[in-house]
PDB file of N, CA and C in Angstrom:
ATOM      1  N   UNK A   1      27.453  84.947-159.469  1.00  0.00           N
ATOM      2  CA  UNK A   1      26.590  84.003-158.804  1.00  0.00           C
ATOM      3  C   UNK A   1      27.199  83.715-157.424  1.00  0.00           C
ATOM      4  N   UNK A   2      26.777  83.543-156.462  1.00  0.00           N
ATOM      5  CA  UNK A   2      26.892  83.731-155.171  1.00  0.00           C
ATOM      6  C   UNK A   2      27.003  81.921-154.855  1.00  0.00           C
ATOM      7  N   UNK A   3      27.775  81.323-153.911  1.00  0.00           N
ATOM      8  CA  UNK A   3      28.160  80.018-153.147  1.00  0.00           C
ATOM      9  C   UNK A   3      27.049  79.539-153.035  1.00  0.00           C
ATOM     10  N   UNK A   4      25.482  80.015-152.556  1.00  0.00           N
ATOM     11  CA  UNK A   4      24.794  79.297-152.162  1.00  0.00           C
ATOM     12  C   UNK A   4      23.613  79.027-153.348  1.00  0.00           C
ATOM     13  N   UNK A   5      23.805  80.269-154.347  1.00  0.00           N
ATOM     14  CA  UNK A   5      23.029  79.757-155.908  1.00  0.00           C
ATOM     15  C   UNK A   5      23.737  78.615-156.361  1.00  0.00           C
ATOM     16  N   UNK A   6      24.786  78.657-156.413  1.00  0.00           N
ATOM     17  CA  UNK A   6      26.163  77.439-157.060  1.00  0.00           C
ATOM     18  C   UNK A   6      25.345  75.714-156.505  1.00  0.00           C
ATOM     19  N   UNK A   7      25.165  75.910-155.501  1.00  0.00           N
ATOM     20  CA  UNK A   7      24.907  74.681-154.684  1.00  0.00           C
ATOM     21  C   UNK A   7      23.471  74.491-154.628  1.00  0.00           C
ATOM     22  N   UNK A   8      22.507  75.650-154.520  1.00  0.00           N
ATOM     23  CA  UNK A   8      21.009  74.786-155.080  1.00  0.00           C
ATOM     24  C   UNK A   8      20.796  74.621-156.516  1.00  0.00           C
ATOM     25  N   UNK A   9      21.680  75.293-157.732  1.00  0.00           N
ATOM     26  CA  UNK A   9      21.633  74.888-159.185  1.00  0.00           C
ATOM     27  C   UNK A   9      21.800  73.520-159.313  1.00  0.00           C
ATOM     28  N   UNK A  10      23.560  73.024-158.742  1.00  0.00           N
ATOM     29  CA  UNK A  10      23.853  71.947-158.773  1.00  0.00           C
ATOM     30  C   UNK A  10      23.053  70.575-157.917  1.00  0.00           C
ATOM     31  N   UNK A  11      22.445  71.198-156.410  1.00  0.00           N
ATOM     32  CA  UNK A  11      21.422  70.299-156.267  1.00  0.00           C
ATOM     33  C   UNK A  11      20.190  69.779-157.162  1.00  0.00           C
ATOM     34  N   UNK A  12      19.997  71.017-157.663  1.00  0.00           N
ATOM     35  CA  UNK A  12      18.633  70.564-158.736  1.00  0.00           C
ATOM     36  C   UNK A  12      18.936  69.706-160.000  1.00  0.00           C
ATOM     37  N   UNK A  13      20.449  70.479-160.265  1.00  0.00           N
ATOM     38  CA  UNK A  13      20.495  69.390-161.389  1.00  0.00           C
ATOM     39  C   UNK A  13      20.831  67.733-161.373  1.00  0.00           C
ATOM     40  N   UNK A  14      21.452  67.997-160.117  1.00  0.00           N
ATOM     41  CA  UNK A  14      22.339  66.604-159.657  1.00  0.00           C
ATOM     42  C   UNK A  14      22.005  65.982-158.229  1.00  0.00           C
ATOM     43  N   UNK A  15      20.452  65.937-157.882  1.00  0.00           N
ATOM     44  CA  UNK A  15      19.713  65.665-156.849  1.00  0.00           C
ATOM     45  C   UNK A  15      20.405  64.741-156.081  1.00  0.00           C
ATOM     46  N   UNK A  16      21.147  63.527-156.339  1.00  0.00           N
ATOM     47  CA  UNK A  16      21.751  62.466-155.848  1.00  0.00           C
ATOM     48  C   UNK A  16      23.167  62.673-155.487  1.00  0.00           C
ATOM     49  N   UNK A  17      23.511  63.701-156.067  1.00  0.00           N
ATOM     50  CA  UNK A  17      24.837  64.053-155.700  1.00  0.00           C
ATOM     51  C   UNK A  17      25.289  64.595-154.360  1.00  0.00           C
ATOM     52  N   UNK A  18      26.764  64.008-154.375  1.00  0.00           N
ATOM     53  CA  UNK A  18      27.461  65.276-152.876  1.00  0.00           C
ATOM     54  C   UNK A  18      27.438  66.564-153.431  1.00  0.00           C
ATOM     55  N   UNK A  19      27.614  67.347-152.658  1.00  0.00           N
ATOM     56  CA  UNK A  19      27.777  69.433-153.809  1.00  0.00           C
ATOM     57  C   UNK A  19      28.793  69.847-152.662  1.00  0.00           C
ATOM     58  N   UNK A  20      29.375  70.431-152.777  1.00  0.00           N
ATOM     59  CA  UNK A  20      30.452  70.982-151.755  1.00  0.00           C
ATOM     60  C   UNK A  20      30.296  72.646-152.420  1.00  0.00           C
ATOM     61  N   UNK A  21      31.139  73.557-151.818  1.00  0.00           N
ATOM     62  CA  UNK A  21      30.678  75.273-152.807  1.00  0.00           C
ATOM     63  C   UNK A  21      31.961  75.992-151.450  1.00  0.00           C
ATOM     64  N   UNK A  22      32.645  76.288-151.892  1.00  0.00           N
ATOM     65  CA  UNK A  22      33.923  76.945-150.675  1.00  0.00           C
ATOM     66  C   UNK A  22      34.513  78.323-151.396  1.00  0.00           C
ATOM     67  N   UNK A  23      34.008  79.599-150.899  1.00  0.00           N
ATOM     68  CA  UNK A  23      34.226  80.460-151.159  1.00  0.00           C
ATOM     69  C   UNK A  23      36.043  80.941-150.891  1.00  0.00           C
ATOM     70  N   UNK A  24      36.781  80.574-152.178  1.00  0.00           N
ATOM     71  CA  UNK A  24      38.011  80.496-152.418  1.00  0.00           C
ATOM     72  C   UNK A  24      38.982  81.722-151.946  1.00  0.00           C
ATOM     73  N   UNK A  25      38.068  82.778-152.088  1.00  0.00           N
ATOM     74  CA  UNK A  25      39.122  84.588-151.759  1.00  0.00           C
ATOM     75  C   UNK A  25      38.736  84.666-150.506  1.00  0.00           C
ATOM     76  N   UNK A  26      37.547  84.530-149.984  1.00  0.00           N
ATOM     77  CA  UNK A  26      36.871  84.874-148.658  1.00  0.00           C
ATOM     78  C   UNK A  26      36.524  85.790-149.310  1.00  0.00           C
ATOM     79  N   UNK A  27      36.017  86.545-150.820  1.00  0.00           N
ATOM     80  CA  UNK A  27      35.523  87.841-151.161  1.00  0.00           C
ATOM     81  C   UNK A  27      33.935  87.789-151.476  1.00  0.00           C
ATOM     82  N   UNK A  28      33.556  86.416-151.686  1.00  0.00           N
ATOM     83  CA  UNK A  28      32.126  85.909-151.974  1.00  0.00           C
ATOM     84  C   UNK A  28      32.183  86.165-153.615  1.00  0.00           C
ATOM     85  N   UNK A  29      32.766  86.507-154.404  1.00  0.00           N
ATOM     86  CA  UNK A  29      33.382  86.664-155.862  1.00  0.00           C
ATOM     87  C   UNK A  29      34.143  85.434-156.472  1.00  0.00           C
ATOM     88  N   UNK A  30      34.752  84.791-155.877  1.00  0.00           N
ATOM     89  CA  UNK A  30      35.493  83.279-156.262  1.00  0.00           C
ATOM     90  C   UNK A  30      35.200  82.042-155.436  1.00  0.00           C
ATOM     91  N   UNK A  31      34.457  81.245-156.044  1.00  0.00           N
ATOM     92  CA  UNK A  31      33.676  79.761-155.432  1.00  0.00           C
ATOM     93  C   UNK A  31      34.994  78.923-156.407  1.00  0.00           C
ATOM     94  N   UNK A  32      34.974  77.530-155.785  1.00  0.00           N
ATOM     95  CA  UNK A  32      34.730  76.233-155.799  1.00  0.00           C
ATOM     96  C   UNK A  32      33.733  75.570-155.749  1.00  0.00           C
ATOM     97  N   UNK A  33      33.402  74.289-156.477  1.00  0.00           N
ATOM     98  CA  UNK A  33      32.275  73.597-156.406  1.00  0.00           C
ATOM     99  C   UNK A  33      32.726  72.418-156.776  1.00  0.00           C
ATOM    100  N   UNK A  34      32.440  71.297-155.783  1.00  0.00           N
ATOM    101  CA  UNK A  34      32.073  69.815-156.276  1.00  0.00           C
ATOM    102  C   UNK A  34      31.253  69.267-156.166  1.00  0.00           C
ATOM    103  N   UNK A  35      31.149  68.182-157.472  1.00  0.00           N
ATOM    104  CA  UNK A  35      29.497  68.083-157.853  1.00  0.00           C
ATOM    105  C   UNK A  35      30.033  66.411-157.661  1.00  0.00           C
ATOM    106  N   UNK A  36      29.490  65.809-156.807  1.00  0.00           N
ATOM    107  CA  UNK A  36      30.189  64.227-157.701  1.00  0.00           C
ATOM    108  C   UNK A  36      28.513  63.582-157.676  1.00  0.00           C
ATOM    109  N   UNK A  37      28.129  63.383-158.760  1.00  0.00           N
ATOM    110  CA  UNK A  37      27.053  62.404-159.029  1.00  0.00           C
ATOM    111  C   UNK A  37      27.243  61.226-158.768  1.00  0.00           C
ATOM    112  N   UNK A  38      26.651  60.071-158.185  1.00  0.00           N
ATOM    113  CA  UNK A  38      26.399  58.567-158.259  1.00  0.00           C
ATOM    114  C   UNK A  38      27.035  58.021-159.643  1.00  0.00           C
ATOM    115  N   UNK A  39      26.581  59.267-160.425  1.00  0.00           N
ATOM    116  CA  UNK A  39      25.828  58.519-162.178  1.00  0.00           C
ATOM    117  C   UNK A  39      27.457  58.534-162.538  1.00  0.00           C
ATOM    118  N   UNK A  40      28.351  59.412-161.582  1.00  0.00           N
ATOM    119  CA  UNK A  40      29.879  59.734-162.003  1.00  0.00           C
ATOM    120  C   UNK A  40      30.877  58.657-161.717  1.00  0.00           C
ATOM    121  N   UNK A  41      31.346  57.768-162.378  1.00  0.00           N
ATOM    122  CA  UNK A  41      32.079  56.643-162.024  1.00  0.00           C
ATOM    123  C   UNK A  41      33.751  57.261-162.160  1.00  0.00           C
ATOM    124  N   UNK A  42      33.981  58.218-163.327  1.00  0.00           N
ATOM    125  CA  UNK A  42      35.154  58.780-163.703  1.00  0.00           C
ATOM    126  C   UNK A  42      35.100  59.575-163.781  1.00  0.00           C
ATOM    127  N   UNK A  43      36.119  60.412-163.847  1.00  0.00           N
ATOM    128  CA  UNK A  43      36.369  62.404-164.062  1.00  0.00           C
ATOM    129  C   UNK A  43      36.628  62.324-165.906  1.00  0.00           C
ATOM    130  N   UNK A  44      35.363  62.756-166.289  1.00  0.00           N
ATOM    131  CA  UNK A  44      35.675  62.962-167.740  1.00  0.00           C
ATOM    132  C   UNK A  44      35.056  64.488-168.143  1.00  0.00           C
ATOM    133  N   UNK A  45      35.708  64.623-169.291  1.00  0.00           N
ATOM    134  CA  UNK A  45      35.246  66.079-169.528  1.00  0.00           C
ATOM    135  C   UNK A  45      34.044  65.952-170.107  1.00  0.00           C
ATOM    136  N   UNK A  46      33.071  65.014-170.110  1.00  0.00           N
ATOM    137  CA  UNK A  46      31.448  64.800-170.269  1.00  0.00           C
ATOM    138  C   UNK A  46      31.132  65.141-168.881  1.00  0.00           C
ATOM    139  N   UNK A  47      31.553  64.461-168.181  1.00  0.00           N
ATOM    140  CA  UNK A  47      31.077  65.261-166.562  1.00  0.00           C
ATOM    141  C   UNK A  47      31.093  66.607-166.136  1.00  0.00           C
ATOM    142  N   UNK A  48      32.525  67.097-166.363  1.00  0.00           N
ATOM    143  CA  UNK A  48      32.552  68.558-166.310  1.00  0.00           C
ATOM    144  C   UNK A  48      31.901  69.410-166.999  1.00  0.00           C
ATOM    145  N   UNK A  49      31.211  68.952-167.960  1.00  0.00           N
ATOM    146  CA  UNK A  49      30.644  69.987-169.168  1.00  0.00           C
ATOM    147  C   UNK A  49      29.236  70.049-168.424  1.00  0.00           C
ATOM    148  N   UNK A  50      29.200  68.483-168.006  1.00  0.00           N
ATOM    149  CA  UNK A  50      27.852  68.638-167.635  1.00  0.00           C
ATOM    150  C   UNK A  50      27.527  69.281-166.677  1.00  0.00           C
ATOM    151  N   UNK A  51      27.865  69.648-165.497  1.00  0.00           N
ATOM    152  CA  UNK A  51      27.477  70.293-164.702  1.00  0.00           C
ATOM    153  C   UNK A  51      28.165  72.087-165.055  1.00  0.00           C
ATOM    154  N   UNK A  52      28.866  72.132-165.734  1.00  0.00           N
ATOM    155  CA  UNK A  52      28.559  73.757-166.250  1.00  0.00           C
ATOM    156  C   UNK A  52      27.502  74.163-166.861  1.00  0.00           C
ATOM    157  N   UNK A  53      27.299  73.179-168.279  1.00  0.00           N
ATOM    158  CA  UNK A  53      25.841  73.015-168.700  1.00  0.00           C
ATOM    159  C   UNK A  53      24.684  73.233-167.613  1.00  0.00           C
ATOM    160  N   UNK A  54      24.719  72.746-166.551  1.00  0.00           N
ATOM    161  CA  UNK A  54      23.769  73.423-165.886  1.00  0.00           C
ATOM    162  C   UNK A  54      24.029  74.218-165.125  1.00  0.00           C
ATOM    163  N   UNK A  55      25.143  74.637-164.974  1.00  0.00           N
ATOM    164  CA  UNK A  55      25.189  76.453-163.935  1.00  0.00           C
ATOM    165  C   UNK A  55      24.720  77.024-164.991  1.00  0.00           C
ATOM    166  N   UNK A  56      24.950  77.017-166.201  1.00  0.00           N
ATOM    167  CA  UNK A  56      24.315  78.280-167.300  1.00  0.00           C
ATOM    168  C   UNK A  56      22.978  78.697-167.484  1.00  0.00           C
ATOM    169  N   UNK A  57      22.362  77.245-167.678  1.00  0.00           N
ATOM    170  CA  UNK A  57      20.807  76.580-167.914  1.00  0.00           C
ATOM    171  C   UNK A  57      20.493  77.545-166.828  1.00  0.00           C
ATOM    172  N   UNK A  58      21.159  77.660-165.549  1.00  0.00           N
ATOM    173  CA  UNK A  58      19.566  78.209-164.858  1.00  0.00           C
ATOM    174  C   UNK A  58      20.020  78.976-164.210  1.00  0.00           C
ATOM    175  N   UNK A  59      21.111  79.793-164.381  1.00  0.00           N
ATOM    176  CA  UNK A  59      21.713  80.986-164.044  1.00  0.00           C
ATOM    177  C   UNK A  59      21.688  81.932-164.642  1.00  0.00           C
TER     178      UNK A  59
END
């Protein structure tokens, strides 16, 4: 999946959110992504699941 699928998935899922997407190798093969929702008060692994949960959903 390519930096800029990463970041309209996570927009769609997380409309209110910041999304950040930083192609890590410079190879376009290894992303970063931060998702921070409003709805996100803490870093819990309910958060993290959740937004993998949706790279899968619609990838």
């Amino acid at each position: 999946m390519m930096g800029p699928d990463i970041e309209a998935l996570s927009r769609k899922a997380f409309p209110e959110a910041k999304v950040s997407v930083a192609d890590l190798a410079g190879d376009g093969d290894h992303h970063g992504a931060r998702v921070i929702p409003l709805a996100f008060t803490i870093k819990s692994r309910s958060s993290i699941r959740c937004v993998c949960d949706a790279q899968r959903d619609n990838g």
